[in-house]
C-alpha atoms as a PDB file:
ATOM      1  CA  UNK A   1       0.000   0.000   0.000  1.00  0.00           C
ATOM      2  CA  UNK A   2       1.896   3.296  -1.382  1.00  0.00           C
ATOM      3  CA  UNK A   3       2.740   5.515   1.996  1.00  0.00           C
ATOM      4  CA  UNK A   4       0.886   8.353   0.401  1.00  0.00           C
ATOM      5  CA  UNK A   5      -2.111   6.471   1.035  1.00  0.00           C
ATOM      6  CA  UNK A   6      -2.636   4.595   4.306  1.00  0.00           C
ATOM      7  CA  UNK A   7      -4.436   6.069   7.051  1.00  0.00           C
ATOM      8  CA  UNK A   8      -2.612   6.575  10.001  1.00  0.00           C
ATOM      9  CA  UNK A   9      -3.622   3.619  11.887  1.00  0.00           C
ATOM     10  CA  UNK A  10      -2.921   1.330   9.448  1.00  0.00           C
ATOM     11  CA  UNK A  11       0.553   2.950   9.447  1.00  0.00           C
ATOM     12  CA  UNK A  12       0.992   2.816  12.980  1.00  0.00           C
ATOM     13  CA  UNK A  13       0.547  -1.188  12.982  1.00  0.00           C
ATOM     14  CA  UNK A  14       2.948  -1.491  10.297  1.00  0.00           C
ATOM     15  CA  UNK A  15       5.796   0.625  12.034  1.00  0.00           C
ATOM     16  CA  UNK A  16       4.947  -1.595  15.205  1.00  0.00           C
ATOM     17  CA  UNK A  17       5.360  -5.108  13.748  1.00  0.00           C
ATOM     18  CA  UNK A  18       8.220  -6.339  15.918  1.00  0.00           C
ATOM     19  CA  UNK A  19       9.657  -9.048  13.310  1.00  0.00           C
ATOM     20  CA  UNK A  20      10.145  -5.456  10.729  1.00  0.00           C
ATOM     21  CA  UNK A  21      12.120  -3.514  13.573  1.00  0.00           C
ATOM     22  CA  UNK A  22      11.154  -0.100  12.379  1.00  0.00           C
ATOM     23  CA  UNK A  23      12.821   2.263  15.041  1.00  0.00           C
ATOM     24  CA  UNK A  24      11.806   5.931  16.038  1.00  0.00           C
ATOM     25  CA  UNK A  25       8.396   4.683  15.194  1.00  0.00           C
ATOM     26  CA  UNK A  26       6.403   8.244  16.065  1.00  0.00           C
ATOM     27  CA  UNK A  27       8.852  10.688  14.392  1.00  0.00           C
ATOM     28  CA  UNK A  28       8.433   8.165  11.464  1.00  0.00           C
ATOM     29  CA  UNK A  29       4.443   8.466  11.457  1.00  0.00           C
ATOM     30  CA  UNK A  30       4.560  12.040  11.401  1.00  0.00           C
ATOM     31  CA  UNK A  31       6.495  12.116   8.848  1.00  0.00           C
ATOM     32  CA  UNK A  32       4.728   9.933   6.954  1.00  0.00           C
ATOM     33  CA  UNK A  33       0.883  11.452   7.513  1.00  0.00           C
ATOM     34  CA  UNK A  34       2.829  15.296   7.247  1.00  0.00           C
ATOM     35  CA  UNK A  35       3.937  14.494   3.523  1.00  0.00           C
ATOM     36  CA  UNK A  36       0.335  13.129   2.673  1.00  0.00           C
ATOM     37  CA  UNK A  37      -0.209  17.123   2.521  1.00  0.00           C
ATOM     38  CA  UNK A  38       0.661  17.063  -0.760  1.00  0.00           C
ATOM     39  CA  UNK A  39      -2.308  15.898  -2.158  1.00  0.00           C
ATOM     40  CA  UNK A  40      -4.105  18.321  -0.915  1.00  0.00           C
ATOM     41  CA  UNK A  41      -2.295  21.078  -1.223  1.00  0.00           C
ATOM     42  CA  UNK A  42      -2.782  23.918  -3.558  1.00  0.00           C
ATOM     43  CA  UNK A  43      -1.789  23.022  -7.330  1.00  0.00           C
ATOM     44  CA  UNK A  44      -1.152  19.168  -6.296  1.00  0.00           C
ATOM     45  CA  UNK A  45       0.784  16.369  -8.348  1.00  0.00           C
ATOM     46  CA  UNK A  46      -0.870  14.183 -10.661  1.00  0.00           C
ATOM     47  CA  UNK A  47      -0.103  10.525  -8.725  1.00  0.00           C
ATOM     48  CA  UNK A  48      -0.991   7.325 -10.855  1.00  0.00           C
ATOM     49  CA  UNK A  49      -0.731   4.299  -8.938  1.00  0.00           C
ATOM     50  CA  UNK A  50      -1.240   0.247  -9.235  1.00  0.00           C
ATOM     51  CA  UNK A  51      -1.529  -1.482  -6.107  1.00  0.00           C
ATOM     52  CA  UNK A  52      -2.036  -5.272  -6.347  1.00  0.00           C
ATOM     53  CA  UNK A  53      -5.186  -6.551  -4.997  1.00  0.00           C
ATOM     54  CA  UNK A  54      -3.037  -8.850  -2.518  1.00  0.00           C
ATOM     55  CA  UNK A  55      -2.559  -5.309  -0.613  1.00  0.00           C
ATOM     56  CA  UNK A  56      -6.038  -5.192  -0.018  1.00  0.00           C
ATOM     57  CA  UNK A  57      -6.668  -8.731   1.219  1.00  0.00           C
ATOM     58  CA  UNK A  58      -3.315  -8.122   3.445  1.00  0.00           C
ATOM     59  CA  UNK A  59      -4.567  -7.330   6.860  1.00  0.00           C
ATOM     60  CA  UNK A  60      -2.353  -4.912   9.054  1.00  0.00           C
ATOM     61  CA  UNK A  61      -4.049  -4.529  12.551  1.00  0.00           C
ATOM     62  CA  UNK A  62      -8.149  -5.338  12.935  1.00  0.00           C
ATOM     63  CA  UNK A  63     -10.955  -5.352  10.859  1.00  0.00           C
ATOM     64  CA  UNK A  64     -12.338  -2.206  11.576  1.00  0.00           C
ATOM     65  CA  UNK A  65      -8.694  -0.397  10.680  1.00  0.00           C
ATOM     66  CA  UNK A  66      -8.750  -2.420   7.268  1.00  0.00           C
ATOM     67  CA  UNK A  67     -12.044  -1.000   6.513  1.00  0.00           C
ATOM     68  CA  UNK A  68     -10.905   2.489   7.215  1.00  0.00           C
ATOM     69  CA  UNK A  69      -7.708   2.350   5.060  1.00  0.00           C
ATOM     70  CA  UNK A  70     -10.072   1.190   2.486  1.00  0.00           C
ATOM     71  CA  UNK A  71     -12.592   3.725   2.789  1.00  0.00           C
ATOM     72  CA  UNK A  72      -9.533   5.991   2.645  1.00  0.00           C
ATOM     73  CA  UNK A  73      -8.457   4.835  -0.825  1.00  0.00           C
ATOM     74  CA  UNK A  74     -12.076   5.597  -1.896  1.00  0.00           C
ATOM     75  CA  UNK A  75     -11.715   9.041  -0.434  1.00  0.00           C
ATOM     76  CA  UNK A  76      -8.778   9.268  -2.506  1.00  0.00           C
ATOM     77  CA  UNK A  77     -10.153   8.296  -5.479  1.00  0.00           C
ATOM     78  CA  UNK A  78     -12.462  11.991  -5.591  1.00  0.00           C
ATOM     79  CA  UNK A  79      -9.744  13.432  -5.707  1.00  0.00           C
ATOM     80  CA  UNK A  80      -9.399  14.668  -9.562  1.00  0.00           C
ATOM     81  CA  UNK A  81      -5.323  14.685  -9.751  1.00  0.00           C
ATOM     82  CA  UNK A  82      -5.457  10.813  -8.052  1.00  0.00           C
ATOM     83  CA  UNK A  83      -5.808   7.319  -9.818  1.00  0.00           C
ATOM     84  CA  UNK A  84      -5.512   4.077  -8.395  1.00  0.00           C
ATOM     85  CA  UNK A  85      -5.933   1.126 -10.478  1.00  0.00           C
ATOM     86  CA  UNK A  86      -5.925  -3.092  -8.545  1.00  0.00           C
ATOM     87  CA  UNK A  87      -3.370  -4.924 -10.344  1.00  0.00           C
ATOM     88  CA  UNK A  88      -5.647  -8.318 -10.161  1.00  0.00           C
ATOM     89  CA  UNK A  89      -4.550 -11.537  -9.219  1.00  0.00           C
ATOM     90  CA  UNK A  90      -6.224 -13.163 -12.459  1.00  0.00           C
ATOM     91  CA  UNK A  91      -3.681 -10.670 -14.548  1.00  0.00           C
ATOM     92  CA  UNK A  92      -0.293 -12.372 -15.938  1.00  0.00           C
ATOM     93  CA  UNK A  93       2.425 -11.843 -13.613  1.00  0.00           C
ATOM     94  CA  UNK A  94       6.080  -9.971 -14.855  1.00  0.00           C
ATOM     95  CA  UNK A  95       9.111  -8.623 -13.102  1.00  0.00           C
ATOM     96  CA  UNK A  96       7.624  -5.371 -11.947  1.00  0.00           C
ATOM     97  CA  UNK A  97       5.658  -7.113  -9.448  1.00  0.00           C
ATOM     98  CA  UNK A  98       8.959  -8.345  -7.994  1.00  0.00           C
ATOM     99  CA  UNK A  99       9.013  -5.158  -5.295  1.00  0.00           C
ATOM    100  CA  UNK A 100       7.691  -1.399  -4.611  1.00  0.00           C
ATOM    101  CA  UNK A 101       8.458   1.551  -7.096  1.00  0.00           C
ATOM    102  CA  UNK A 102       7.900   5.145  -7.533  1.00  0.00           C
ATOM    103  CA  UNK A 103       8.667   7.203 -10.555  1.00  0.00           C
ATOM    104  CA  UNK A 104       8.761  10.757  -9.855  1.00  0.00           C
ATOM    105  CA  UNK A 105       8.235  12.656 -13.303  1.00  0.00           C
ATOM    106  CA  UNK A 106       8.623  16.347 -12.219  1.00  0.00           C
ATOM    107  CA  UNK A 107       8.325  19.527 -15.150  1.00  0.00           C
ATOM    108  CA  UNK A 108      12.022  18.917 -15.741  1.00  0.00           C
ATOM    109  CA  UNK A 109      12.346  15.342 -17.111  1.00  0.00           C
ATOM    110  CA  UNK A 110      15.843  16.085 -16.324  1.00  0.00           C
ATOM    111  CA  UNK A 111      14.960  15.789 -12.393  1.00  0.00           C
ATOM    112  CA  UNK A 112      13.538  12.387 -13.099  1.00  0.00           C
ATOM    113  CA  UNK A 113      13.471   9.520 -10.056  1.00  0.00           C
ATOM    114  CA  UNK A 114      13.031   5.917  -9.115  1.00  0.00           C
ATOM    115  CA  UNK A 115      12.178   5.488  -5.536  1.00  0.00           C
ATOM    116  CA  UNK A 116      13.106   1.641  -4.578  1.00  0.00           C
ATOM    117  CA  UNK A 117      10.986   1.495  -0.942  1.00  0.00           C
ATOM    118  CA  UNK A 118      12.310  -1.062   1.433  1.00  0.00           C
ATOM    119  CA  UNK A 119      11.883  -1.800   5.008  1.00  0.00           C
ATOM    120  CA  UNK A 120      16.027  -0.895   5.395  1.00  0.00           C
ATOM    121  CA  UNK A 121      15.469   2.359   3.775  1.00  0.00           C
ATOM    122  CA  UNK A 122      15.112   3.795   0.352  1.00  0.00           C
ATOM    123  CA  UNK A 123      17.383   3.868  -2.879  1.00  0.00           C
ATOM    124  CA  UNK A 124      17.458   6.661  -5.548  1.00  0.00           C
ATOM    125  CA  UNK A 125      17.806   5.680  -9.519  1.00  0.00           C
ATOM    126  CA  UNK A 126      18.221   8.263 -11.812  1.00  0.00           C
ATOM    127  CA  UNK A 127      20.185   6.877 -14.599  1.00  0.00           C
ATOM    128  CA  UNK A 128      18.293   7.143 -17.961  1.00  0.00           C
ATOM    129  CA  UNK A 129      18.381   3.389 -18.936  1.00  0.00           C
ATOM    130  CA  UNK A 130      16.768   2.737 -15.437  1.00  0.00           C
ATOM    131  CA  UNK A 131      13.923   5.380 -15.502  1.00  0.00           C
ATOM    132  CA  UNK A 132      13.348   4.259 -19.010  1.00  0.00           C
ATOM    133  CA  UNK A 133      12.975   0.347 -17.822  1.00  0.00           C
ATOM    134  CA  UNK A 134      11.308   1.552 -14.757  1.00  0.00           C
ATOM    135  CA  UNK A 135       8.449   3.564 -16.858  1.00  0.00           C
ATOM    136  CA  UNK A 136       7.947   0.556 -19.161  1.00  0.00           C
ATOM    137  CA  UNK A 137       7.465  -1.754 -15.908  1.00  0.00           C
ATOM    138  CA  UNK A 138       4.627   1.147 -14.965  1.00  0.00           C
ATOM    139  CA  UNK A 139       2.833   1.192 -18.012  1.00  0.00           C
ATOM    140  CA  UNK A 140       2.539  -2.528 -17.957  1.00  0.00           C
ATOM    141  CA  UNK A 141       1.306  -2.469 -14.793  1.00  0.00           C
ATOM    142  CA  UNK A 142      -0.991  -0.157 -15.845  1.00  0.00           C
ATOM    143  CA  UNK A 143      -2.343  -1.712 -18.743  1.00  0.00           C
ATOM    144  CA  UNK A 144      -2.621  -5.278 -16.939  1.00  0.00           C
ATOM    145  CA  UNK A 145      -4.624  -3.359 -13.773  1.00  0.00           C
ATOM    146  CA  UNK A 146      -8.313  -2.588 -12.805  1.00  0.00           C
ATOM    147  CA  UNK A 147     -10.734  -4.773 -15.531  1.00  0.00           C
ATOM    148  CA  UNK A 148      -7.687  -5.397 -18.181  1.00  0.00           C
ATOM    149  CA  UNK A 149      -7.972  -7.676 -20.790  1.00  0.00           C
ATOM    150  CA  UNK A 150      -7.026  -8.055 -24.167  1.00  0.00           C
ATOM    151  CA  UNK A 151      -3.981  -7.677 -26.142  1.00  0.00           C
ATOM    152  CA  UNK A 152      -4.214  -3.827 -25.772  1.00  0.00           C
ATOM    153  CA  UNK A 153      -4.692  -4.056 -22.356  1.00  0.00           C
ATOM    154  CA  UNK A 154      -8.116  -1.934 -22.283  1.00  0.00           C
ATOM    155  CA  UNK A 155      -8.627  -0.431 -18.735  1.00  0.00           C
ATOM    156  CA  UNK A 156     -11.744   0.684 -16.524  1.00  0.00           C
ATOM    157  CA  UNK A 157     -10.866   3.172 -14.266  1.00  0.00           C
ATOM    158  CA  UNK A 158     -13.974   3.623 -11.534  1.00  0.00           C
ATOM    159  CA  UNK A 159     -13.887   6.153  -9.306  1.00  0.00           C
ATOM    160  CA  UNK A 160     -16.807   7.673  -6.115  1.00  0.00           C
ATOM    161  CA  UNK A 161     -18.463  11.048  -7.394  1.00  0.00           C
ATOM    162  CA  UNK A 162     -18.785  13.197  -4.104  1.00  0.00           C
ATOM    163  CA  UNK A 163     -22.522  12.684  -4.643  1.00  0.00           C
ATOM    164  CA  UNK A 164     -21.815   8.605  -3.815  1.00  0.00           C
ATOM    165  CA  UNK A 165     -22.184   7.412  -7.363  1.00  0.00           C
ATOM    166  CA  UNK A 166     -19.748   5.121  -9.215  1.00  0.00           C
ATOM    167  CA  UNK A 167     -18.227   6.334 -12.121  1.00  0.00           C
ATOM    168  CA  UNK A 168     -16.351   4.309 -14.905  1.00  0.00           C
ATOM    169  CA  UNK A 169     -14.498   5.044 -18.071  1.00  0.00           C
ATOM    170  CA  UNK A 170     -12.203   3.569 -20.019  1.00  0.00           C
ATOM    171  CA  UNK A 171      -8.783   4.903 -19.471  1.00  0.00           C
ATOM    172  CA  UNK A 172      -8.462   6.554 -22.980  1.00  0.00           C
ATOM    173  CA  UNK A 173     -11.584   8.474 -22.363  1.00  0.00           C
ATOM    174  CA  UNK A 174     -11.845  11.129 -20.209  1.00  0.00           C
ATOM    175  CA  UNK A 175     -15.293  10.892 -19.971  1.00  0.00           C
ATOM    176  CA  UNK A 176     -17.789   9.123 -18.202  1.00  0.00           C
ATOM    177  CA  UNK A 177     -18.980   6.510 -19.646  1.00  0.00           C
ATOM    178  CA  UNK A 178     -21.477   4.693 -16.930  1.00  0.00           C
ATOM    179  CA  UNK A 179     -22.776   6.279 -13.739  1.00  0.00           C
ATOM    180  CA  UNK A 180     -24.034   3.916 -10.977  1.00  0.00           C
ATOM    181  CA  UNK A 181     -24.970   3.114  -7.644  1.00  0.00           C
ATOM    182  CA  UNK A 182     -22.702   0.680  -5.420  1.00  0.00           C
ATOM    183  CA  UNK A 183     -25.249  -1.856  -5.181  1.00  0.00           C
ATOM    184  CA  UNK A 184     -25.598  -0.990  -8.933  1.00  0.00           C
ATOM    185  CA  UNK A 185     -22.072  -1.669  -9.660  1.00  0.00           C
ATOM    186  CA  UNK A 186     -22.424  -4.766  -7.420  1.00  0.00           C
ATOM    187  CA  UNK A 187     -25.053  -6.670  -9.666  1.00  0.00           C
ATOM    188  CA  UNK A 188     -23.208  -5.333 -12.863  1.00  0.00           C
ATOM    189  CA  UNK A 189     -19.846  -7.512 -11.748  1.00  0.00           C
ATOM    190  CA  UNK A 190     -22.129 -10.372 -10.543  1.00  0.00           C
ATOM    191  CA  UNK A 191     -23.389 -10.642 -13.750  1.00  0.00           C
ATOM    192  CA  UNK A 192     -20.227 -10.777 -15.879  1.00  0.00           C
ATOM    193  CA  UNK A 193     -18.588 -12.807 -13.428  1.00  0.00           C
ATOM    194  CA  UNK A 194     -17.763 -15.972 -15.683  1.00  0.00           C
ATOM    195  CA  UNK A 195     -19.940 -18.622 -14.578  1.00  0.00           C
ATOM    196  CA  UNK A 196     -18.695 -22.453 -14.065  1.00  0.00           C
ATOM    197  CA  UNK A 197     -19.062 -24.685 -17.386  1.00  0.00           C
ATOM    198  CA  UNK A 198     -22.108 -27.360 -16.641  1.00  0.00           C
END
C-alpha cells in the first residue's frame, strides 16, 4: 500500500510489527501522515498508482482499521489529480511485481526519479536506462490493472463522485462513460462474473 495512502492507523501497525524492527516509530508516522499534505495542497501532483489486490486482502491490525484504510483509498479516489488502479490476481504476472516503485516525473524530465521502498530504507535511480525500464514496468502495470484484458490491455478506471455514485471510463476516455450506484455496480460484476461450465 503506497505511503501516500494509508491512514494513520494502518501505518501505525505497520511501524509496530516487531519481526520489521522499524525504530523511532512516532517521528516516522509524522512524517509519513505530514507528507500526505501534498495531495491536498494547492496546485497538487498528478499521482498514478497500481496497487495489487493482494494489498487489499493483506490485513495490518483489525478489521475495523482495514475498513478504514479502504474507505480511505475511496476518499482518494475523488480526488481529480489521483488514480488508483488493482493490479488483479487473475492478470499475468512480470518482473515489476517483484518489489515497490515510484517514478517521480517532475516539469524537468531532467529531475527524473526511481524510488526503490524497502523496510532498510530507500534507494534513488536516476540513470536514464533505469527510468526508461522503470516507466515501461509502470505502463505494464498499468495496462494489466483494474478490468484489463485483451492484447491492448483496455482499462476501466472507476472512481466515487462526491454525490456517492460510481463512475467508470475507459482509461483513454476522459469521460464518463457509466454512472451507478454501489449496489448498482455490485449486480453489474455479478453478472459478468464468468460462470462455471455445466
Amino acid at each position: 500500500m503506497p505511503g501516500l495512502f494509508q491512514a494513520a492507523a494502518y501505518t501505525q501497525a505497520i511501524f509496530n510489527s516487531p519481526k520489521l524492527g522499524f525504530e523511532n516509530t512516532e517521528q516516522a508516522l509524522k512524517f509519513r501522515m505530514e507528507r500526505q499534505h501534498i495531495l491536498t495542497r494547492e496546485s497538487p501532483p498528478t499521482v498514478h498508482a497500481v496497487i495489487h489486490e493482494a494489498a487489499l486482502h493483506m490485513r495490518f491490525g483489525s478489521t475495523q482499521m482495514m475498513r478504514e484504510q479502504l474507505l480511505r483509498l475511496i476518499e482518494l479516489t475523488r480526488l481529480p489529480h489521483v488514480t488508483i488502479q488493482v493490479y488483479p490476481f487473475s492478470a499475468q504476472a512480470h518482473a515489476a511485481l517483484s518489489g515497490n516503485f515510484v517514478h517521480i516525473v517532475p516539469g524537468v524530465s531532467e529531475l527524473s526519479t526511481v524510488v526503490l521502498e524497502q523496510p532498510t530504507g530507500a534507494r534513488y535511480l536516476s540513470e536514464r536506462t533505469q527510468l526508461r525500464r522503470y516507466g515501461e514496468m509502470f505502463e505494464l502495470d498499468r495496462q494489466k490493472s483494474t478490468f484489463s484484458g485483451g492484447p491492448q490491455g483496455e482499462c476501466v478506471n472507476v472512481a466515487t463522485a462526491p454525490d456517492g455514485t460510481i463512475r467508470l471510463r475507459e482509461s483513454d476516455e476522459p469521460r464518463t462513460v457509466l454512472a451507478t450506484t454501489p449496489e448498482g455496480l455490485a449486480a453489474l460484476l455479478q453478472h459478468l462474473r464468468p460462470r462455471p461450465s455445466s
